[in-house]
C-alpha atoms as a PDB file:
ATOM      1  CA  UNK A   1       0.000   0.000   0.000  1.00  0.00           C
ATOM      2  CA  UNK A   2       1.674   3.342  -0.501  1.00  0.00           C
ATOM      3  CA  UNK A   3       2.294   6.171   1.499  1.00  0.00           C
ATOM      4  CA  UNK A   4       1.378   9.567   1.769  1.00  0.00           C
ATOM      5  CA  UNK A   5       3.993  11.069   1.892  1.00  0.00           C
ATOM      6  CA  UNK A   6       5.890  13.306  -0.617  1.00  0.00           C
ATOM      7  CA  UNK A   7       9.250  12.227  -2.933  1.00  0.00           C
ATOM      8  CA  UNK A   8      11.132  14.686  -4.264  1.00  0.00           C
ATOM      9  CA  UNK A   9      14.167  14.175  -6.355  1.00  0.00           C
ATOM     10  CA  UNK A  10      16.251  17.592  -7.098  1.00  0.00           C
ATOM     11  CA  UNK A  11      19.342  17.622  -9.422  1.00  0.00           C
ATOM     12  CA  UNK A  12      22.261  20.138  -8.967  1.00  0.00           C
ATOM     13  CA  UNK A  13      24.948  19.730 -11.628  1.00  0.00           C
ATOM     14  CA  UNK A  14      28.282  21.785 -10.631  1.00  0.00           C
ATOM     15  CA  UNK A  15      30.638  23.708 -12.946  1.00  0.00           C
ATOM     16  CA  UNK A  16      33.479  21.240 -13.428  1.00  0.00           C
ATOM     17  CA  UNK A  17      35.699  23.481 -11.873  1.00  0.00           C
ATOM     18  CA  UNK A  18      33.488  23.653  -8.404  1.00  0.00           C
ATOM     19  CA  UNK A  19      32.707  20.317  -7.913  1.00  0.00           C
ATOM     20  CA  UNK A  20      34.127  19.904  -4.170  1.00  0.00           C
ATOM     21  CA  UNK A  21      32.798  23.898  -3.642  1.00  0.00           C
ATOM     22  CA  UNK A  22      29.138  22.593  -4.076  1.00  0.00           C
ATOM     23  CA  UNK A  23      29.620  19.633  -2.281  1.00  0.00           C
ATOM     24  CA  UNK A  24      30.775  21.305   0.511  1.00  0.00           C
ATOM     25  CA  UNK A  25      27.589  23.469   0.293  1.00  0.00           C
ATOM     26  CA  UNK A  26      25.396  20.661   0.227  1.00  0.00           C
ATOM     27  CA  UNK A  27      26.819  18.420   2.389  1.00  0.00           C
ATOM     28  CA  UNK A  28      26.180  21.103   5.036  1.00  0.00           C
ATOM     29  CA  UNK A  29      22.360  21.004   4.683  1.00  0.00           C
ATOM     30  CA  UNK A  30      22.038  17.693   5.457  1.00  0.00           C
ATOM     31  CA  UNK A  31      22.255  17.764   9.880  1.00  0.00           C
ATOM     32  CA  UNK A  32      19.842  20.163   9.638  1.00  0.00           C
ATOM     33  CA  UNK A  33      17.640  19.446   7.267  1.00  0.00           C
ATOM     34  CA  UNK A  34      17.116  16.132   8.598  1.00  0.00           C
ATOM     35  CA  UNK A  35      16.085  17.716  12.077  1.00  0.00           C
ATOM     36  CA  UNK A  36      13.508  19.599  10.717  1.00  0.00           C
ATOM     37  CA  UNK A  37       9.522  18.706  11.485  1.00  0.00           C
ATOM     38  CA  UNK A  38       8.128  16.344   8.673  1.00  0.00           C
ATOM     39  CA  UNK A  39      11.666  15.104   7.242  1.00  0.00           C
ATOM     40  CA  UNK A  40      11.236  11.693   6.521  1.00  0.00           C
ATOM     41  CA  UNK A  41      14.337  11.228   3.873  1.00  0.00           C
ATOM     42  CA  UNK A  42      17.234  13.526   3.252  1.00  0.00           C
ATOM     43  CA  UNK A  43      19.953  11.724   1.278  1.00  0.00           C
ATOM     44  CA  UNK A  44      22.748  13.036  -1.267  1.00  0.00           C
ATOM     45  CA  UNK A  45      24.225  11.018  -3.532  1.00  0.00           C
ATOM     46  CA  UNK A  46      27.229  11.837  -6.303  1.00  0.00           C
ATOM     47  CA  UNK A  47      27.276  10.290  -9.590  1.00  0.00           C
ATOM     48  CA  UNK A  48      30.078   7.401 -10.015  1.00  0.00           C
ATOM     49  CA  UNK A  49      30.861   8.769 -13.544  1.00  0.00           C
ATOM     50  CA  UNK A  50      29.702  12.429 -13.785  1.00  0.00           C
ATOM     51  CA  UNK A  51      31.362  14.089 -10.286  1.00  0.00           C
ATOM     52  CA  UNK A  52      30.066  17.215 -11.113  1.00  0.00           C
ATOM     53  CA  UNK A  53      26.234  15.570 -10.814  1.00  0.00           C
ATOM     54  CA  UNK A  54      24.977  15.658  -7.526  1.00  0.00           C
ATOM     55  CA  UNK A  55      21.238  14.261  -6.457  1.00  0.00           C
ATOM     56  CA  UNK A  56      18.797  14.335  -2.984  1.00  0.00           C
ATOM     57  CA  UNK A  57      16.346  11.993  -3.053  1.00  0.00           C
ATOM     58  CA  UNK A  58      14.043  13.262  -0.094  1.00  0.00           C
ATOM     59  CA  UNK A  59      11.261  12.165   1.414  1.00  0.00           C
ATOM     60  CA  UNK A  60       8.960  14.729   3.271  1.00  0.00           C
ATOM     61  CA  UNK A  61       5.454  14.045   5.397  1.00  0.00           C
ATOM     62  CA  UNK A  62       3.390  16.873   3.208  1.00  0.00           C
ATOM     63  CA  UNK A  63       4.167  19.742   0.514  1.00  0.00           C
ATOM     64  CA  UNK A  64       4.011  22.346   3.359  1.00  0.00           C
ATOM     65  CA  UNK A  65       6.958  20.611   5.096  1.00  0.00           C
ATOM     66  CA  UNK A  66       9.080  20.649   1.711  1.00  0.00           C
ATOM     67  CA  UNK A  67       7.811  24.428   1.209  1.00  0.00           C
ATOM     68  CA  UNK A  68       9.189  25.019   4.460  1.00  0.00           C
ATOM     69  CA  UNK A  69      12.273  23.742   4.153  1.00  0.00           C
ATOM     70  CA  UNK A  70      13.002  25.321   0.714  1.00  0.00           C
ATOM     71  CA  UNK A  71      12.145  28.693   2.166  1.00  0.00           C
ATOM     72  CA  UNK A  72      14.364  27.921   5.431  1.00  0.00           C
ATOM     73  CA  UNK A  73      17.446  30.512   6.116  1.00  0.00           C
ATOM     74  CA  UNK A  74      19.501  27.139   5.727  1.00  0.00           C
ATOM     75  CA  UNK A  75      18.380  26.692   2.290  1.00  0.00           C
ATOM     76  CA  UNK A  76      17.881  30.051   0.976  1.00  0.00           C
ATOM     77  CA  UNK A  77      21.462  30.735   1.982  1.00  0.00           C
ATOM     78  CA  UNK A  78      23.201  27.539   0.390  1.00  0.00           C
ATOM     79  CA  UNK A  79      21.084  28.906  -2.739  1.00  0.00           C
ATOM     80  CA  UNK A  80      22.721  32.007  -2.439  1.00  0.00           C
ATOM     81  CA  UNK A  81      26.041  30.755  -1.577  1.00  0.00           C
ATOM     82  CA  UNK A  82      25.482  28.446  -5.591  1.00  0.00           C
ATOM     83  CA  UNK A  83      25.243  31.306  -7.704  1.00  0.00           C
ATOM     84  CA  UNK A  84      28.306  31.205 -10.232  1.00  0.00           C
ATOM     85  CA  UNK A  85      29.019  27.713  -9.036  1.00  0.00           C
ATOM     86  CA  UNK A  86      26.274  25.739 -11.013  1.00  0.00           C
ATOM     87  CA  UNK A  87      26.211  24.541 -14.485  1.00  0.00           C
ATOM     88  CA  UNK A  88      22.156  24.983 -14.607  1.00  0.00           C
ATOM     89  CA  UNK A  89      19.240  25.679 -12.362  1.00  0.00           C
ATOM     90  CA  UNK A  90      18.493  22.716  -9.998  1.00  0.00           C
ATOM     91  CA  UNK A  91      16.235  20.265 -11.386  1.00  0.00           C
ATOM     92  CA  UNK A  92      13.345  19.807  -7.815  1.00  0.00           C
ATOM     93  CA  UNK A  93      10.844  17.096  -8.745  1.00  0.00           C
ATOM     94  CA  UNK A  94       7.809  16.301  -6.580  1.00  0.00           C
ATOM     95  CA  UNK A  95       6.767  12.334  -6.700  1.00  0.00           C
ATOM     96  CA  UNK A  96       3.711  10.672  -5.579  1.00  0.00           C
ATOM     97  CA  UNK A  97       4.517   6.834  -4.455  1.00  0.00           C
ATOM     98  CA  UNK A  98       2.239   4.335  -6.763  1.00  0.00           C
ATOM     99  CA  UNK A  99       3.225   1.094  -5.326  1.00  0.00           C
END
């Protein structure tokens, strides 16, 4: 049966020259993020063969908790703290769980 809750999968692609920048950046939302009230899932994974690709996959209890947490100081600053470091906009998809 599935769950109510909320997926979200949101791409950030790094310039090839500030790869370990935007990690660094990322990597620091993570403690906090996952502390926050309806955080279910907050995971960032690097692609094996594309360094510069970086993905959360996320899990959140409702679309107010996710709009939340994308308009948290946290957040809004490490999106401040990107600009001139990405390659494109991130890529934030919301998911629904089927099965």
């Amino acid at each position: 049966m599935p769950t109510e809750t909320l997926r979200v999968v949101a791409r950030i692609t790094a310039l090839p020259d500030k790869v370990e920048e935007v990690r660094s950046l990322l990597s620091a939302l993570i403690e906090h993020t996952r502390n926050e009230p309806g955080c279910v899932l907050y995971e960032l994974l690097q692609n094996n063969s594309d360094p510069a690709d970086f993905t959360f996959v996320e899990e959140w209890q409702s679309h107010d908790d996710l709009d939340t947490h994308l308009s948290s100081a946290h957040v809004q600053k490490a999106i401040a703290a990107t600009e001139g470091l990405l390659a494109q906009p991130p890529d934030i998809r919301r998911y629904t769980l089927l099965f």
